[in-house]
Protein backbone atom coordinates (compact mmCIF):
# COMPACT_ATOMS: atom_id res chain seq x y z
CA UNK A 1 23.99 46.65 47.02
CA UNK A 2 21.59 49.48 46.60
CA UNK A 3 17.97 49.57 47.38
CA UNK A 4 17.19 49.84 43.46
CA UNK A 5 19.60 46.97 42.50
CA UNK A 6 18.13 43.94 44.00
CA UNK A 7 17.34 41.58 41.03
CA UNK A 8 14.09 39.42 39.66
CA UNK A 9 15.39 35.59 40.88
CA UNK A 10 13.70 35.25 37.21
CA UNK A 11 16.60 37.23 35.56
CA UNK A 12 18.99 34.21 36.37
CA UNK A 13 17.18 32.50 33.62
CA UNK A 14 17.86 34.80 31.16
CA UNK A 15 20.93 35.03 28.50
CA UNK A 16 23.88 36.68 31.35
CA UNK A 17 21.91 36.08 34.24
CA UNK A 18 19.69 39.19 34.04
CA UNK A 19 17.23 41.10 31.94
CA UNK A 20 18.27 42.90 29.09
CA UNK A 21 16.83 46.51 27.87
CA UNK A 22 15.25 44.08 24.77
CA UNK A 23 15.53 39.97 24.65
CA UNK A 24 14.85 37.48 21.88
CA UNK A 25 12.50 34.97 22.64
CA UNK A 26 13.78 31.10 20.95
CA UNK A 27 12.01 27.85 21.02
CA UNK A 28 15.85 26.10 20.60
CA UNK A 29 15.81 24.67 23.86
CA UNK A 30 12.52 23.29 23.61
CA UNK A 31 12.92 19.46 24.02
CA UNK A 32 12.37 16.97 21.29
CA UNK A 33 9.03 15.30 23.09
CA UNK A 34 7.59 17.84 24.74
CA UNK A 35 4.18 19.14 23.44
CA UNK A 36 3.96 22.14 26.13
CA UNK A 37 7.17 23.92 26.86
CA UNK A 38 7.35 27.08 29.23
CA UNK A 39 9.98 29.16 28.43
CA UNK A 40 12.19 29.62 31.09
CA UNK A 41 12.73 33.43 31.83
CA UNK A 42 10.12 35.76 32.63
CA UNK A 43 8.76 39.48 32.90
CA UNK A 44 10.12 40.88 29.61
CA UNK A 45 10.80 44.42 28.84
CA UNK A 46 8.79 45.98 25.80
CA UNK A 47 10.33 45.49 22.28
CA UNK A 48 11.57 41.74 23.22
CA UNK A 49 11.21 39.91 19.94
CA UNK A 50 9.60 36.65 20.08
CA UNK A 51 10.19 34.62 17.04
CA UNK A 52 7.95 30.97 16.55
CA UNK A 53 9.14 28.70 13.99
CA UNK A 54 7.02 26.56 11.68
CA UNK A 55 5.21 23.44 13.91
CA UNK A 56 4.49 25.61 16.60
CA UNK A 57 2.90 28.33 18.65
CA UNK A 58 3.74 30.86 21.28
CA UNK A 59 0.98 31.38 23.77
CA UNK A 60 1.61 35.41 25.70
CA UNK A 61 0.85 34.98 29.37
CA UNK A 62 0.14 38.54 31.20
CA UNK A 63 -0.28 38.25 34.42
CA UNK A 64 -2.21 34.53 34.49
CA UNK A 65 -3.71 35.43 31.79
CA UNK A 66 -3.70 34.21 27.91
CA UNK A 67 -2.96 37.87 26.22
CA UNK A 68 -2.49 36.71 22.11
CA UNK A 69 -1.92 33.42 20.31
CA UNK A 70 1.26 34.01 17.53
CA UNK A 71 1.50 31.66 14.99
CA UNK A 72 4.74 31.12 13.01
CA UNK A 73 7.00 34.18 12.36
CA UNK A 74 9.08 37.21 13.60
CA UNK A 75 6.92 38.93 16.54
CA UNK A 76 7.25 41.95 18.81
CA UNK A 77 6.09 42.16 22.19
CA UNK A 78 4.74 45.01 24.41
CA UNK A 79 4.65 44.15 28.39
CA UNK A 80 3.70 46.42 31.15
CA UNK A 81 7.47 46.04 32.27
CA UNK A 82 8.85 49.33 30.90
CA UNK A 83 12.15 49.85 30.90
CA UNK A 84 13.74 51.20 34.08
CA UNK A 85 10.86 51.36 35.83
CA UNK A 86 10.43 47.10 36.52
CA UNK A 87 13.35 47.05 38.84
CA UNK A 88 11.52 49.95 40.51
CA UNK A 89 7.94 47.89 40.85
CA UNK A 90 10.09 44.13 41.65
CA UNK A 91 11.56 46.59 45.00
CA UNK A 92 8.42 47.01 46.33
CA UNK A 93 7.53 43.20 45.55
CA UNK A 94 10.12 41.34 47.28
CA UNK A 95 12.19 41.12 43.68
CA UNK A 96 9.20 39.61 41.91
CA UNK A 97 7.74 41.33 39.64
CA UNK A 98 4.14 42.33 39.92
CA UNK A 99 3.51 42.38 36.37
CA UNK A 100 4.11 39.00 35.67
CA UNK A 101 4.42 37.54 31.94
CA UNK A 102 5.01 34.14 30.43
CA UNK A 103 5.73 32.43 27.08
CA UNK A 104 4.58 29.07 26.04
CA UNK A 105 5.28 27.14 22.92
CA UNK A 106 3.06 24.37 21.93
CA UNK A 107 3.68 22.06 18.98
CA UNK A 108 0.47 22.30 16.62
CA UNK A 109 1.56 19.17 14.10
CA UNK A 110 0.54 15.78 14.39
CA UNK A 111 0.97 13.76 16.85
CA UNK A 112 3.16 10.24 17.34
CA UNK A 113 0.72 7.33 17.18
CA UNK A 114 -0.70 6.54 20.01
CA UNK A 115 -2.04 2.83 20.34
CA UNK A 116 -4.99 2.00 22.36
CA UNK A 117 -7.32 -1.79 22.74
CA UNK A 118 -9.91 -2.47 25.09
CA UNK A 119 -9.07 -3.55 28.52
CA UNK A 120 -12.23 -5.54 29.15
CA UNK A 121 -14.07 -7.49 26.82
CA UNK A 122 -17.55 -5.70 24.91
CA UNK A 123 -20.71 -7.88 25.03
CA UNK A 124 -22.62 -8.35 22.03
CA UNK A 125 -25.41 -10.52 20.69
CA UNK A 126 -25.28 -12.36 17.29
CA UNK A 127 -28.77 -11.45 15.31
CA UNK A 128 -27.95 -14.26 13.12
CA UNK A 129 -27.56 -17.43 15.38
CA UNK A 130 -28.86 -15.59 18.25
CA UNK A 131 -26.09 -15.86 20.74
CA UNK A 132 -24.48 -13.45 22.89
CA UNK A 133 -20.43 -13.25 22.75
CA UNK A 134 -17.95 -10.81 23.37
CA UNK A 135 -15.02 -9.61 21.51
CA UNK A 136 -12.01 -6.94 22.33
CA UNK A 137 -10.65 -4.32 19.85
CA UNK A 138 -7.34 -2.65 19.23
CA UNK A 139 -5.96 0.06 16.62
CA UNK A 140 -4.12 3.68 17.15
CA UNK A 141 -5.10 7.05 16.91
CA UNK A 142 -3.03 10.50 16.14
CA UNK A 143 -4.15 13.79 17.56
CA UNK A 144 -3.02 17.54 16.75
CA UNK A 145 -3.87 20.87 18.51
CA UNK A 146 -5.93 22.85 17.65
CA UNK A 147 -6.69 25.53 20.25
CA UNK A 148 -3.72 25.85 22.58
CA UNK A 149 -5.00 28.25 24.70
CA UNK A 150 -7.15 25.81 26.25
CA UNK A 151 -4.89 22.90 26.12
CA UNK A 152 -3.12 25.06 28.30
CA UNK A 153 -6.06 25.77 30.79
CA UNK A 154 -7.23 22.30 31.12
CA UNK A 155 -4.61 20.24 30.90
CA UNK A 156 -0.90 21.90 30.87
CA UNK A 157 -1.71 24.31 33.24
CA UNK A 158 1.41 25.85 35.45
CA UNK A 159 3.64 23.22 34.34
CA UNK A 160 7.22 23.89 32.78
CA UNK A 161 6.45 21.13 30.07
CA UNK A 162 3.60 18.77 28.63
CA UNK A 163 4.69 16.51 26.85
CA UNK A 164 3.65 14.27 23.53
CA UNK A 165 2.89 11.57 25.00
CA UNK A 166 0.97 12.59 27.94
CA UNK A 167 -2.80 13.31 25.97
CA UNK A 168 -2.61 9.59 25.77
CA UNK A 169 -1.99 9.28 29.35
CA UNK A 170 -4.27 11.78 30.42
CA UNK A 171 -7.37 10.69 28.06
CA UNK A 172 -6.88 6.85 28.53
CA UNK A 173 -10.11 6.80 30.63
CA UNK A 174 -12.51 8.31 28.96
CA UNK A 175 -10.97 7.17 25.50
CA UNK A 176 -11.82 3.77 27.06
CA UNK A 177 -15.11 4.61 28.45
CA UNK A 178 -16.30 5.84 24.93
CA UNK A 179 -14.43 3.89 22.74
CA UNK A 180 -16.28 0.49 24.13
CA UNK A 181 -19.55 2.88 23.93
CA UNK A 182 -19.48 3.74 20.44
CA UNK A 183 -17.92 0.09 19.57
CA UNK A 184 -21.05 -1.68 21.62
CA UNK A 185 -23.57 0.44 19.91
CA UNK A 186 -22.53 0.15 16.28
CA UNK A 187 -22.00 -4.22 16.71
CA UNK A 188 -24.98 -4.61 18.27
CA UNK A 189 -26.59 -2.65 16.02
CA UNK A 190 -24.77 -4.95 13.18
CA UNK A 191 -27.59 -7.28 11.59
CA UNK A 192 -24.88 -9.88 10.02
CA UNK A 193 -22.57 -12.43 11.85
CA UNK A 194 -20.17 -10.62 14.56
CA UNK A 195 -17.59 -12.86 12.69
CA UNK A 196 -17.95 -11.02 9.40
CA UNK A 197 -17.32 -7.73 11.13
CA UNK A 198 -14.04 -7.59 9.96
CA UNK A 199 -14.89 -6.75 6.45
CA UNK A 200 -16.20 -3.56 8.11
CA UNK A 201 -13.56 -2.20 9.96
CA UNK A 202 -12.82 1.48 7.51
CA UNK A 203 -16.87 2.11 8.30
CA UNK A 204 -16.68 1.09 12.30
CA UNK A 205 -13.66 3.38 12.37
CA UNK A 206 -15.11 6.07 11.15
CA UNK A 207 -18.26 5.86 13.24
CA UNK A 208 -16.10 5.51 16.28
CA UNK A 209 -13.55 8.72 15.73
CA UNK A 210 -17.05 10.81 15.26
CA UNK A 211 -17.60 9.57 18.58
CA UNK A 212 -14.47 10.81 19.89
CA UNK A 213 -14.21 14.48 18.72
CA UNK A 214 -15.92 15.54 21.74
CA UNK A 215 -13.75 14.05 24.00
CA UNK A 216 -10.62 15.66 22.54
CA UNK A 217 -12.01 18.72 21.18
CA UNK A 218 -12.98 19.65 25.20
CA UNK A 219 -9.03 19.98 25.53
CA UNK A 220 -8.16 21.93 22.76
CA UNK A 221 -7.33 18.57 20.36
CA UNK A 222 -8.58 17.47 16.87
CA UNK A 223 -8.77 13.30 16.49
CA UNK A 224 -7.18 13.14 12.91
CA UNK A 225 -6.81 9.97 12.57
CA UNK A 226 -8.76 7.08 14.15
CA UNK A 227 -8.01 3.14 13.47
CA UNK A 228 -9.57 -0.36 14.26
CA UNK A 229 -6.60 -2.68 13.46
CA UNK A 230 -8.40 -5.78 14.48
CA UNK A 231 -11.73 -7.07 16.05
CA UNK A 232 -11.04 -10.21 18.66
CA UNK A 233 -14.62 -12.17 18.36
CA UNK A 234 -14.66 -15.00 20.57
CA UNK A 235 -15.44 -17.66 18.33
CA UNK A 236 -16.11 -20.96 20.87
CA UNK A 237 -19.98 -20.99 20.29
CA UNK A 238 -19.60 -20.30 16.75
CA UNK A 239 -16.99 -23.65 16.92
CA UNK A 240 -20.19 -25.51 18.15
CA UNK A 241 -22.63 -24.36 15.50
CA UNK A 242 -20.22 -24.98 12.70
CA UNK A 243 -19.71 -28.32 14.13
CA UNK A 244 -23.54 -28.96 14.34
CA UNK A 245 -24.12 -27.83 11.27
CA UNK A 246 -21.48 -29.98 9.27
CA UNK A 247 -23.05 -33.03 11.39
CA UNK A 248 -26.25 -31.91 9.41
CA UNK A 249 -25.06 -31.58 6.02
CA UNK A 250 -23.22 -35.13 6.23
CA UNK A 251 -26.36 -36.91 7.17
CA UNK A 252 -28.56 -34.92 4.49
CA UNK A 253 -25.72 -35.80 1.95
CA UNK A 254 -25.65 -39.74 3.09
CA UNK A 255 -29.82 -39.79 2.94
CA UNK A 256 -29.74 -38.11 -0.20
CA UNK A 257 -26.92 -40.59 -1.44
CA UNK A 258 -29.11 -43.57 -0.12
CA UNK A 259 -32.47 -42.45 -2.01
CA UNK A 260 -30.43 -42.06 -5.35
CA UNK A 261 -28.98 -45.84 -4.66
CA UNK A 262 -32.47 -46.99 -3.76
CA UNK A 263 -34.20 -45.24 -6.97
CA UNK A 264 -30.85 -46.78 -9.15
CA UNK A 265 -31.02 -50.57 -7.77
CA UNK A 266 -34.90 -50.74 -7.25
CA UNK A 267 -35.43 -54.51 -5.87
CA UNK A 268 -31.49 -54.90 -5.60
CA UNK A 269 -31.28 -52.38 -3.09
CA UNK A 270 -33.37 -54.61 -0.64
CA UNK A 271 -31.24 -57.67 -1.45
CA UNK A 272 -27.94 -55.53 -1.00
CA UNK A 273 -29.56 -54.45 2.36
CA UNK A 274 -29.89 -58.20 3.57
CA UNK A 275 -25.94 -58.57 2.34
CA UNK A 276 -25.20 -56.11 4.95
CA UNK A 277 -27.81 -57.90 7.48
CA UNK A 278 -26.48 -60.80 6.78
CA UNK A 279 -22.51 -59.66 7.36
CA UNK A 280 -22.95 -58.38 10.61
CA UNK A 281 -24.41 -61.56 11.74
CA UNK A 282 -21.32 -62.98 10.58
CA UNK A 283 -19.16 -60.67 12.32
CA UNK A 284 -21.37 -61.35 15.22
CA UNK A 285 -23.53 -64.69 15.35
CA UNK A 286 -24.49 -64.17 18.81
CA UNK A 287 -26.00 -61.26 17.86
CA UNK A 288 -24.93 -59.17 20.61
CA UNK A 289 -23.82 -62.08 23.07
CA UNK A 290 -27.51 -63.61 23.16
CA UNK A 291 -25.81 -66.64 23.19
CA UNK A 292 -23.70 -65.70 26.06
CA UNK A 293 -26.09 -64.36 28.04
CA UNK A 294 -28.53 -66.63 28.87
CA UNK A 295 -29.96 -67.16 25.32
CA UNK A 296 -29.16 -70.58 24.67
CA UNK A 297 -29.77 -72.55 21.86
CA UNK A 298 -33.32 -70.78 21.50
CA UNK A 299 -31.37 -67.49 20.70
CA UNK A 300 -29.00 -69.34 18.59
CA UNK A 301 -32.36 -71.24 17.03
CA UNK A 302 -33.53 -67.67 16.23
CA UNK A 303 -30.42 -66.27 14.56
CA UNK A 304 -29.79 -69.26 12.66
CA UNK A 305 -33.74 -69.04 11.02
CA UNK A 306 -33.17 -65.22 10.34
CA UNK A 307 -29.87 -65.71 8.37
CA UNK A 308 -31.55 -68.67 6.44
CA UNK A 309 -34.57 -66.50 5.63
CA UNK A 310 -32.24 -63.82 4.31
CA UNK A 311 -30.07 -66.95 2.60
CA UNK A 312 -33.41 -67.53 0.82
CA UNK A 313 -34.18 -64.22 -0.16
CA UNK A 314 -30.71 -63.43 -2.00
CA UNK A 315 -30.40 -67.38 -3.32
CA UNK A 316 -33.71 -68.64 -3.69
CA UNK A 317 -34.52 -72.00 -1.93
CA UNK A 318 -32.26 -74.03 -0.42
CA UNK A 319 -31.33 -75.54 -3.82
CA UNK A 320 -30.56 -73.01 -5.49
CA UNK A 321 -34.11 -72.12 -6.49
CA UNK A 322 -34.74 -73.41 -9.86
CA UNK A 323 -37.04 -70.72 -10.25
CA UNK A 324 -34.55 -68.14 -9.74
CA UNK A 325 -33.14 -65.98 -12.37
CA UNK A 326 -29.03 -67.31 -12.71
CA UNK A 327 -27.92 -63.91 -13.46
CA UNK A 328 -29.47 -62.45 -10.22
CA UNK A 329 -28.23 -65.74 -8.70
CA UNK A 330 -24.91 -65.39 -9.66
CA UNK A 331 -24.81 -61.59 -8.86
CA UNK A 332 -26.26 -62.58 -5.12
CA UNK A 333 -23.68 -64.94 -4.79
CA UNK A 334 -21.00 -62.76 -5.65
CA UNK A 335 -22.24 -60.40 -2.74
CA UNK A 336 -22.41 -62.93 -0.33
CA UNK A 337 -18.98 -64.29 -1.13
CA UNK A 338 -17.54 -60.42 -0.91
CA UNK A 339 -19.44 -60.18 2.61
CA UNK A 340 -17.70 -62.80 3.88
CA UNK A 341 -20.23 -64.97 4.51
CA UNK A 342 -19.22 -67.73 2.24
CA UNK A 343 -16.20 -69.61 0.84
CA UNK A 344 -14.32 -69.46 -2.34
CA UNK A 345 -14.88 -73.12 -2.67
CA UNK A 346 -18.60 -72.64 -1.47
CA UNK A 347 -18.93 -69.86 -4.53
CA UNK A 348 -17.51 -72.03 -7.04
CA UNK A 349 -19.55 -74.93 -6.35
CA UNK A 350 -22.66 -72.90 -6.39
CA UNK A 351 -21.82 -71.11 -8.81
CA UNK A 352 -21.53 -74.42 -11.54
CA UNK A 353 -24.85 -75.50 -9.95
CA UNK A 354 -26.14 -72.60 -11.20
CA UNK A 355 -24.90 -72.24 -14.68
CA UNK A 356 -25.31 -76.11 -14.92
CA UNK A 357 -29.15 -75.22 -14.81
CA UNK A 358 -28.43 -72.90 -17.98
């Protein structure tokens, strides 16, 4: 082999295994999910045609540096790697070439969707009820590049390929980081119920992708699209106040239901009051077990005098009370029988006492 034929190892990535006098440049092998792609053969002659199809661009590396950006098309390219001369320079270089260039292709559409949700739950305080909670978030983003020469720099860099769904990998932690930033900000800035947030999600969105241009747009992306899917509120203390304040409603309701009894019946109210009185001593004649207890015959001696004075007030004396009006009589009677604290055959036979009097 003579002195002047020792080869470029790059050449064995071209078409043939070595360089040609002019070469045409292709994306075709570019894979399917890569986002960075280096083409494989190197050091290209002047006149090599470089041709980028629609989706992409071809970053021109000269010598570690980023010469031109081409955007789709037919393109022409002019190296320091003359023609004849190069495997003149690479024999003085070890077969290397000491004017080194590079193509890259980088996809410039729209990315997959990327899904992201918070790892750790966001505090927030409730202005309404005044209670601190927490809730998580989820959703999905798409990004697109936008300036490949410094995706390139900062986060391809020498690499053979980048691919699609590495910005997701490679941004996770400070997505995170600002994502719960912006989130915690806007919801505790929120002057409604945390719970209620969910009508809000478009506007949160919004606020939180114009939070997270800078982050991308530091690596050469654009965030065009940003989405809160769902808010996750932790909803045990808001269990408690619900149940709190149904317990308050019911007993407003049952007051309010009371007071429009009382101002209906008037007198009878008080008389339907001793009914009820007067049943539970039924249920219960030892009131409580006074009689059990220890309170004799002088707790039995008391019971027995309060259900007669409550006998009197709904009947009248112990006779029937002549003075008594019979249809309040009668009506009395009837509650005392549905208490329970009578018999049929008592209510009948008090009942023709009373319309006897008639």
């Amino acid at each position: 082999m003579g002195f002047f034929n020792k080869k470029n190892p790059n050449e064995a990535n071209y078409p043939g295994g070595e360089k040609h006098f002019v070469d045409v440049l292709k994306s075709d092998d570019m894979p399917q999910d890569a986002l960075v792609w280096r083409f494989p053969a190197e050091d290209f002659n002047t006149g090599s045609t470089l041709i980028v199809p629609p989706g992409l661009e071809a970053l021109f590396v000269k010598e570690g540096r980023v010469e031109n950006v081409f955007r789709e098309g037919k393109h022409r390219l002019t190296t320091a790697n003359y023609p004849f001369l190069s495997r003149i320079r690479n024999a003085f270089s070890g077969g290397v070439s000491a004017y080194n260039a590079i193509v890259y292709f980088v996809r410039v559409t729209d990315s997959s969707e990327f899904r992201w949700g918070t790892q750790s739950p966001i505090q927030a305080r409730d202005k309404v009820w005044g209670i601190r909670t927490e809730l998580k978030a989820r959703g999905a983003y798409r990004v697109r590049v936008v300036d490949s020469s410094r995706l390139l720099h900062v986060a391809s860099g020498d690499r053979e390929r980048f691919d699609r769904s590495q910005p997701d990998e490679y941004f996770r932690s400070q997505l995170q980081e600002r994502i719960r930033t912006e989130l915690s900000a806007r919801v505790n800035r929120h002057d409604g119920e945390l719970i209620g947030l969910d009508a809000q999600l478009a506007e949160l969105s919004h606020d939180v992708k114009t939070g997270l241009k800078s982050v991308f747009g530091e690596h050469g992306l654009e965030i065009v699209a940003f989405a809160i899917s769902a808010l996750d509120v932790d909803t045990s203390k808001y269990d408690e106040i619900d149940a709190s304040v149904v317990a308050q409603k019911r007993e407003i309701l049952e007051a309010q239901g009371k007071r429009t009894a009382m101002d209906v019946l008037g007198d009878g109210w008080q008389k339907l009051q001793s009914v009820e009185v007067m049943k539970e001593f039924a249920k219960n004649p030892n009131a409580g077990g006074l009689g059990a207890t220890g309170g004799g015959i002088g707790a039995g001696l008391v019971v027995g005098t309060t259900v007669r004075d409550m006998a009197q007030t709904v009947f009248g004396s112990g006779q029937g009370g002549s003075g008594q009006d019979p249809v309040a009589a009668l009506k009395s009677l009837k509650d005392a029988l549905d208490a329970g604290l009578i018999t049929q055959a008592e209510f009948d036979a008090k009942k023709s006492e009373i319309l006897a009097r008639i």
